[in-house]
Protein backbone atom coordinates (compact mmCIF):
# COMPACT_ATOMS: atom_id res chain seq x y z
CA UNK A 1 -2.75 2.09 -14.69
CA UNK A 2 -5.85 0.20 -14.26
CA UNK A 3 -9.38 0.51 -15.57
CA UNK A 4 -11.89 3.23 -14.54
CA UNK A 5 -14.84 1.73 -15.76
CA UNK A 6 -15.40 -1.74 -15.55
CA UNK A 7 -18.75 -4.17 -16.12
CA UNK A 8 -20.69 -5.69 -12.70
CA UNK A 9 -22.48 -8.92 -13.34
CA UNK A 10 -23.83 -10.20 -10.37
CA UNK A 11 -22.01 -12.83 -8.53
CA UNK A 12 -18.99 -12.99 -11.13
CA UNK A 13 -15.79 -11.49 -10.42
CA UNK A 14 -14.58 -10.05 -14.06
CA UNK A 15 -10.83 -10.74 -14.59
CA UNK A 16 -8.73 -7.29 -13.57
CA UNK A 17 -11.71 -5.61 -11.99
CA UNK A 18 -11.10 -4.43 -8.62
CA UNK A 19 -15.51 -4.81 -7.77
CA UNK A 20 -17.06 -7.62 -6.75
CA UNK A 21 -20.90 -7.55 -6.97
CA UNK A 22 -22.36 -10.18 -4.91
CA UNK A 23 -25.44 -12.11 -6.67
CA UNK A 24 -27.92 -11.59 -4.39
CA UNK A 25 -27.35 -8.03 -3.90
CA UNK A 26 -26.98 -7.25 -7.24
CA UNK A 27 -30.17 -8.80 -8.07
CA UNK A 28 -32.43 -6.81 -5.15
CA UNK A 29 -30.11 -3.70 -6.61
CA UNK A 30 -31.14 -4.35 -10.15
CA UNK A 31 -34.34 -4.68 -9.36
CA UNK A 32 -34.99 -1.65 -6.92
CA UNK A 33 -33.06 0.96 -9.59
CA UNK A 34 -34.96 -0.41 -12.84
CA UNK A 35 -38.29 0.04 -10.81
CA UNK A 36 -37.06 3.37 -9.80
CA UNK A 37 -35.37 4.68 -12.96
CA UNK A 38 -38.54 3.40 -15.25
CA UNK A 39 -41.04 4.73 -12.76
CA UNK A 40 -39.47 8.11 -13.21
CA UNK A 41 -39.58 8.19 -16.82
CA UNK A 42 -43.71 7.40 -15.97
CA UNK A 43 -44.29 9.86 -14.04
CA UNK A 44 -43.00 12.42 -15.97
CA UNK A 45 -45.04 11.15 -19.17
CA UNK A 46 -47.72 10.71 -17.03
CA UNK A 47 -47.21 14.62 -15.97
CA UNK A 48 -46.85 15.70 -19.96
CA UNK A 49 -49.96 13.47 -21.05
CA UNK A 50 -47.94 11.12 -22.56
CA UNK A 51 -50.01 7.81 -23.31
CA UNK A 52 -47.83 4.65 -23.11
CA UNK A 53 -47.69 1.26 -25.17
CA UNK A 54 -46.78 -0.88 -21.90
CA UNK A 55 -44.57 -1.27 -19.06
CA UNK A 56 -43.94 -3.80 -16.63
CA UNK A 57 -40.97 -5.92 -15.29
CA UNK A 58 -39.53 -9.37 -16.50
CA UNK A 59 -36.16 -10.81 -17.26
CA UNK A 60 -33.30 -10.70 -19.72
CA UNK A 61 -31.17 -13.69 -19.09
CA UNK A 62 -30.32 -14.16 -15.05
CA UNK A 63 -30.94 -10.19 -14.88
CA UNK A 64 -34.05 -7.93 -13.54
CA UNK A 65 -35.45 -5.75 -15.69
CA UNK A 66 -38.12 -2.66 -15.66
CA UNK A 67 -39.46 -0.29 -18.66
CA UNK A 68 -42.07 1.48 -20.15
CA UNK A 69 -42.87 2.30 -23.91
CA UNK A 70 -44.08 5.54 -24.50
CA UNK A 71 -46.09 6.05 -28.05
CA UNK A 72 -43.44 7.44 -30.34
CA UNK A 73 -45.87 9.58 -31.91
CA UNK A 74 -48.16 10.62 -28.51
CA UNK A 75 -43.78 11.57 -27.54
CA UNK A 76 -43.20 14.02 -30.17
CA UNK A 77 -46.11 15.91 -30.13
CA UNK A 78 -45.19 17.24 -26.45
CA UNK A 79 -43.16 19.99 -26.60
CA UNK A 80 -39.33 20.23 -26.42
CA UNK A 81 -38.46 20.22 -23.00
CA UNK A 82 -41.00 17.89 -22.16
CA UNK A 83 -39.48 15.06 -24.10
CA UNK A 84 -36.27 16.26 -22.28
CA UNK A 85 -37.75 16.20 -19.07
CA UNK A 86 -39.18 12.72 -19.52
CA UNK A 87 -35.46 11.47 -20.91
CA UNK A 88 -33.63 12.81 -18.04
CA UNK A 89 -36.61 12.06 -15.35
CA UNK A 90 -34.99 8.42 -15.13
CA UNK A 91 -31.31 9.29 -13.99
CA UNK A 92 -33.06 12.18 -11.95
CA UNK A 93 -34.95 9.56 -10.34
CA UNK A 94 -31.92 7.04 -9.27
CA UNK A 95 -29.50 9.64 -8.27
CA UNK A 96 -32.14 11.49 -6.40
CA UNK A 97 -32.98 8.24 -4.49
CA UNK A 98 -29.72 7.16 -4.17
CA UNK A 99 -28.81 10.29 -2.08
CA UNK A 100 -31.77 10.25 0.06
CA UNK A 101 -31.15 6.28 0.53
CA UNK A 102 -27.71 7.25 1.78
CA UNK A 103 -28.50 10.03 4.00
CA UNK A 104 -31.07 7.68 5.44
CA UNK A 105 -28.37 5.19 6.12
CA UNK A 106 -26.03 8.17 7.49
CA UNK A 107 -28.43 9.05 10.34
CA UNK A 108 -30.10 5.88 11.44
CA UNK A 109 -28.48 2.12 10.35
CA UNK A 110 -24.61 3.61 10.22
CA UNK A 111 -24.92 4.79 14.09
CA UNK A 112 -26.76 1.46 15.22
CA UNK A 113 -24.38 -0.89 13.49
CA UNK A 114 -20.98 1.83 15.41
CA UNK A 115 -22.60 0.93 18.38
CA UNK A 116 -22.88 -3.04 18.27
CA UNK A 117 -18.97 -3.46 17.39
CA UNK A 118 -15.64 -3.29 18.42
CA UNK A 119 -12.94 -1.62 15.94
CA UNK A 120 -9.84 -3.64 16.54
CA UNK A 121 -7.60 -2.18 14.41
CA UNK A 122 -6.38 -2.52 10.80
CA UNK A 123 -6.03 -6.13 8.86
CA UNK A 124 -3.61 -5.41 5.88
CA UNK A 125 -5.87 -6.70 2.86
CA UNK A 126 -2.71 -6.92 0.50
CA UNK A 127 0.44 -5.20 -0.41
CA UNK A 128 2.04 -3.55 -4.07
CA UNK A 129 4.28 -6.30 -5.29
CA UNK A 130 7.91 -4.40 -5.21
CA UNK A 131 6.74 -1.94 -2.33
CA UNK A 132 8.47 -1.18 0.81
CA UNK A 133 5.81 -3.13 2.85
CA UNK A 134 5.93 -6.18 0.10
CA UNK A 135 9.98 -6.01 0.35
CA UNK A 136 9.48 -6.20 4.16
CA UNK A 137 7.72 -9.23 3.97
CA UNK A 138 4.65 -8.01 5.75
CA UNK A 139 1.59 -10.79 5.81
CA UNK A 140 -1.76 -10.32 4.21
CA UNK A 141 -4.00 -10.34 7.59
CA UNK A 142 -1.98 -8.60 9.33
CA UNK A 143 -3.59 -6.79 12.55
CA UNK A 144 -2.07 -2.73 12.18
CA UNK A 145 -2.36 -1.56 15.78
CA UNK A 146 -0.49 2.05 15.16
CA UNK A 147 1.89 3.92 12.69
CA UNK A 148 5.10 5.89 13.67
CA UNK A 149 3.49 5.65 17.42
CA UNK A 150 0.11 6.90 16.43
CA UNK A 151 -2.34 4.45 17.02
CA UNK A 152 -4.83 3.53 13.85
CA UNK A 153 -7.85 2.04 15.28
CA UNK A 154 -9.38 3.27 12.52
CA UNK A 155 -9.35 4.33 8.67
CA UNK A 156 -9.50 8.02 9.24
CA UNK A 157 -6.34 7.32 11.90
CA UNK A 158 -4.45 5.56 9.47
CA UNK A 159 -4.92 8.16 6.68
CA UNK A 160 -4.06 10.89 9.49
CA UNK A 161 -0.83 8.82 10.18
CA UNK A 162 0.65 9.35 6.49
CA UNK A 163 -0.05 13.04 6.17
CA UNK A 164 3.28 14.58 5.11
CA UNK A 165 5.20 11.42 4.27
CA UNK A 166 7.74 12.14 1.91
CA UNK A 167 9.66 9.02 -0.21
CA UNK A 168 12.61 7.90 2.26
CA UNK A 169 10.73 8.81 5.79
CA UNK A 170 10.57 5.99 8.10
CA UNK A 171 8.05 4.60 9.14
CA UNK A 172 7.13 1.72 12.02
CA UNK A 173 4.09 -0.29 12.11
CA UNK A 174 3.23 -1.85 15.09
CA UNK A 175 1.35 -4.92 14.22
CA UNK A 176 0.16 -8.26 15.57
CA UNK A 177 3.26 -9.62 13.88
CA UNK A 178 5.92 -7.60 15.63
CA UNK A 179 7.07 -3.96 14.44
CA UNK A 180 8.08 -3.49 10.46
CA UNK A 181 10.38 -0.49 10.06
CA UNK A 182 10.43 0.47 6.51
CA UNK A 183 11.25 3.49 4.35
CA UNK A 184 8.74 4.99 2.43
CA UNK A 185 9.00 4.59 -1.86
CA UNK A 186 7.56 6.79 -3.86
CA UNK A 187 3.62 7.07 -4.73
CA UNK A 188 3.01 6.41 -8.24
CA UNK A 189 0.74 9.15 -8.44
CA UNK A 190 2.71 11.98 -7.04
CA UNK A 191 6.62 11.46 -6.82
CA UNK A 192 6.87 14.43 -3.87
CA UNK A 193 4.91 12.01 -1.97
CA UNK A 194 6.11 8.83 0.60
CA UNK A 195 4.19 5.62 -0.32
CA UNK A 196 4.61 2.12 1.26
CA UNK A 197 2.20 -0.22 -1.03
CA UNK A 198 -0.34 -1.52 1.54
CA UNK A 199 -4.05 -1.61 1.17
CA UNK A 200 -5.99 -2.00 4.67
CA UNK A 201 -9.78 -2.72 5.55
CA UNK A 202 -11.25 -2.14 8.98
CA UNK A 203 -10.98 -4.93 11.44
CA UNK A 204 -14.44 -5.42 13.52
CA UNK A 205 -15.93 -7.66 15.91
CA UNK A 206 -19.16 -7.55 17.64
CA UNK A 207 -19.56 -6.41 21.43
CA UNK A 208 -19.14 -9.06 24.11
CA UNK A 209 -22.20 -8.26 25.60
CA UNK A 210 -24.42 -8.19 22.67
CA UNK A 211 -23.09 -11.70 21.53
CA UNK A 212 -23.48 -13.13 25.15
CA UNK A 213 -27.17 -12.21 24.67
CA UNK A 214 -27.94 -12.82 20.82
CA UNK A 215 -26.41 -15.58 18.42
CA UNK A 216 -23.91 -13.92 15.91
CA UNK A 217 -26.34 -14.87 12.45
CA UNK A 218 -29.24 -12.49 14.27
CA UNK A 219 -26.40 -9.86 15.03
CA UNK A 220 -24.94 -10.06 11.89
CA UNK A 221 -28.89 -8.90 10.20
CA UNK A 222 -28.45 -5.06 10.02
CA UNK A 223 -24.79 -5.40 8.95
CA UNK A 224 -26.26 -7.38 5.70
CA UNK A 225 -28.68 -5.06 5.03
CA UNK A 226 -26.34 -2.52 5.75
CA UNK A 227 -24.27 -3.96 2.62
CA UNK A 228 -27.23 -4.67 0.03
CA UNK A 229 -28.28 -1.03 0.84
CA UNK A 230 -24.89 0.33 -0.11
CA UNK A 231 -24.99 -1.66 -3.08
CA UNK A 232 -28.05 0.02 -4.24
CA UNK A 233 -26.99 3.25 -3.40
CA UNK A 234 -24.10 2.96 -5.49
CA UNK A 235 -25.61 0.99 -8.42
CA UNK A 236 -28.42 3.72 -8.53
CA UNK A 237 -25.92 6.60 -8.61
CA UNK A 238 -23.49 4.84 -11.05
CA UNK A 239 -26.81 3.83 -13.34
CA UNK A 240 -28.01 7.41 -13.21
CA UNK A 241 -24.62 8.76 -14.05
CA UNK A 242 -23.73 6.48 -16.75
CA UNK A 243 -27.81 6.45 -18.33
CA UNK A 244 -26.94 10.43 -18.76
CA UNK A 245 -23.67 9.56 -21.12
CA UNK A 246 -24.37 10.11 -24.71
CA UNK A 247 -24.78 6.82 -26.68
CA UNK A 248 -26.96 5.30 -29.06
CA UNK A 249 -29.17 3.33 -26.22
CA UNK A 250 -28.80 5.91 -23.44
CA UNK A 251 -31.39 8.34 -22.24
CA UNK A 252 -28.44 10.87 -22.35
CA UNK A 253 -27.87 9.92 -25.97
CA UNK A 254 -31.81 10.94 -26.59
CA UNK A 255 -31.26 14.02 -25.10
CA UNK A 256 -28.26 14.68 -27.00
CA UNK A 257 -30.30 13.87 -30.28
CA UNK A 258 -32.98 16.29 -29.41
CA UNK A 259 -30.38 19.24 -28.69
CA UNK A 260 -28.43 18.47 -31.99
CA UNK A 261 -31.55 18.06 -34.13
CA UNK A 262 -32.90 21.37 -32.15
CA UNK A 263 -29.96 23.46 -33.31
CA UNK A 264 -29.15 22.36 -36.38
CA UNK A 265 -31.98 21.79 -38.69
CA UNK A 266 -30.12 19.93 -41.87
CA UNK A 267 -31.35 16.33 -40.78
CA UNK A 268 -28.16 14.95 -42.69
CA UNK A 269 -25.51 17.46 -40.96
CA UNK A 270 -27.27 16.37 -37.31
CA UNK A 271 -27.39 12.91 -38.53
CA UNK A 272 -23.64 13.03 -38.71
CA UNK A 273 -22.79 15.43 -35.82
CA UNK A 274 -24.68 12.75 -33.80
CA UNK A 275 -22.84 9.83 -35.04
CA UNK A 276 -19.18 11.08 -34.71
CA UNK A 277 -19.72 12.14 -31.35
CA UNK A 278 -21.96 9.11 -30.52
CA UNK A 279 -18.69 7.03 -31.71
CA UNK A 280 -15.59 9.50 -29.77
CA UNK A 281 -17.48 8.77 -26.71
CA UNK A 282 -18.24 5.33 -27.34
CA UNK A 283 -14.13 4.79 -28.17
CA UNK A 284 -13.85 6.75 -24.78
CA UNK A 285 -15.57 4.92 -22.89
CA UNK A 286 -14.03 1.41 -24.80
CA UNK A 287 -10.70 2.65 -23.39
CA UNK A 288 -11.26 3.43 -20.11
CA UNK A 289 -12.45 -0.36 -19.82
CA UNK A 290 -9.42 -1.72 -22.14
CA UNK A 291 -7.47 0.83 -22.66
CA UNK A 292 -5.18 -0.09 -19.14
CA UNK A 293 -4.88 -3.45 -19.81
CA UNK A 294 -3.39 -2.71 -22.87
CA UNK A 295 -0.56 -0.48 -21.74
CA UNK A 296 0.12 -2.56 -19.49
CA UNK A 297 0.81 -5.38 -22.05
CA UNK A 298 3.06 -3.16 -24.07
CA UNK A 299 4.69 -1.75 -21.13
């Protein structure tokens, strides 16, 4: 097993984590989803009267950082679901951008960026120590023209190429290293299904005619900003989700406070309704960072 929740620090790669957040993307990211997450949690006090302390942006350590400080006491003299509105108006705000940001890149950078390359194939990235494709000895950079005859020029291809493989089926990549004929093992997630241990990325290069007319560092602008836009899709999505989880510092936890404290009206009984669950999701959420790495030891 491996971890489903891991930390992203901005030009570190974190031992065991399979994400890599470059520095200078994760900084513009940082900075574009505090902006947006705080400026939604204005707007909506803004919208419910709500007079605020300060807000601004600075810097904790080498990281970006936005907020606002609403006055506790101007905060709970707004009715219910205004205070919820204003708690959940921040994750609202990221996820909501995020999607637009990404449909945005669907319909107009995605299509200019198809039509200034070449796909050349697959490069095998790396194989599953013990695999059939590790047993076969087959290289890390290795150029995957086509599977089983079916040519993968692509990622949807390749995927295409494996529906219906069952553990023992052959299979015969054609590669830039001569043909590998192996027999499918068994997928570790589902043993009725073939597996061969190889992980591929999409092999690219930019059209001759484009790079007889324009040095590669200009071409290579839009596929940048193709990549720091992704990031900040994803970082605003994964922000919003995780903001809406219910812990002691989370927007989600606030909200959870105000429901508790809503329903049950013993201040000591929510008091401790709030802290058990606050601390079975905080364990939760310790073991899906840890909680792989330590099977794996005792395994």
């Amino acid at each position: 097993p491996t971890a489903q929740v891991t930390l992203l620090i901005p030009g570190v790669r974190l031992p065991g984590s399979q994400f890599y957040l470059p520095f200078w993307s994760g900084i513009i990211s940082i900075i574009i989803l505090a902006v947006v997450h705080e400026g939604g949690h204005g707007i909506s006090g803004i919208v419910d009267k709500v007079k605020f302390k300060s807000a601004g942006i600075g810097m904790f350590l080498i990281l970006p950082l936005a907020f606002v400080e609403p006055d506790e006491k101007a905060l709970e003299k707004i009715p219910f679901a205004g205070r919820i509105r204003m708690y959940c108006a921040g994750s609202f705000s990221n996820i909501t951008f995020a999607f637009l940001l990404f449909l945005l890149i669907g319909c107009t950078l995605s299509p200019f960026i198809e039509g200034m390359v070449d796909l050349g194939g697959l490069k095998l990235q790396s194989t599953v120590e013990g695999m059939p494709a590790y047993n076969a000895g087959m290289m890390n950079g290795t150029i995957i023209y086509s599977v089983n005859n079916m040519s993968t020029p692509n990622l949807t291809s390749f995927t295409e190429a494996f529906t219906g493989l069952k553990p023992n089926d052959t299979l015969m990549f054609n590669t830039s290293r001569g043909i590998y004929i192996i027999q499918a093992g068994v997928s570790p997630n589902n043993e009725s299904q073939g597996y061969a241990g190889i992980v591929v990325e999409q092999k690219w290069e930019f059209k001759k005619s484009l790079l007889s007319t324009y040095p590669e560092p200009v071409l290579m602008i839009p596929i940048n900003i193709l990549r720091i836009l992704t990031w900040i899709v994803n970082l605003n999505f994964a922000v919003g989700i995780i903001n809406l989880y219910p812990l002691w510092i989370t927007d989600g936890g606030k909200v959870f406070m105000e429901l508790v404290s809503k329903a049950v009206k013993d201040k000591n009984t929510a008091a401790l309704i709030i802290n058990i669950a606050f601390v079975s999701f905080f364990s939760l959420l310790l073991f899906n960072i840890f909680g792989p790495a330590i099977i794996n030891t005792v395994q």
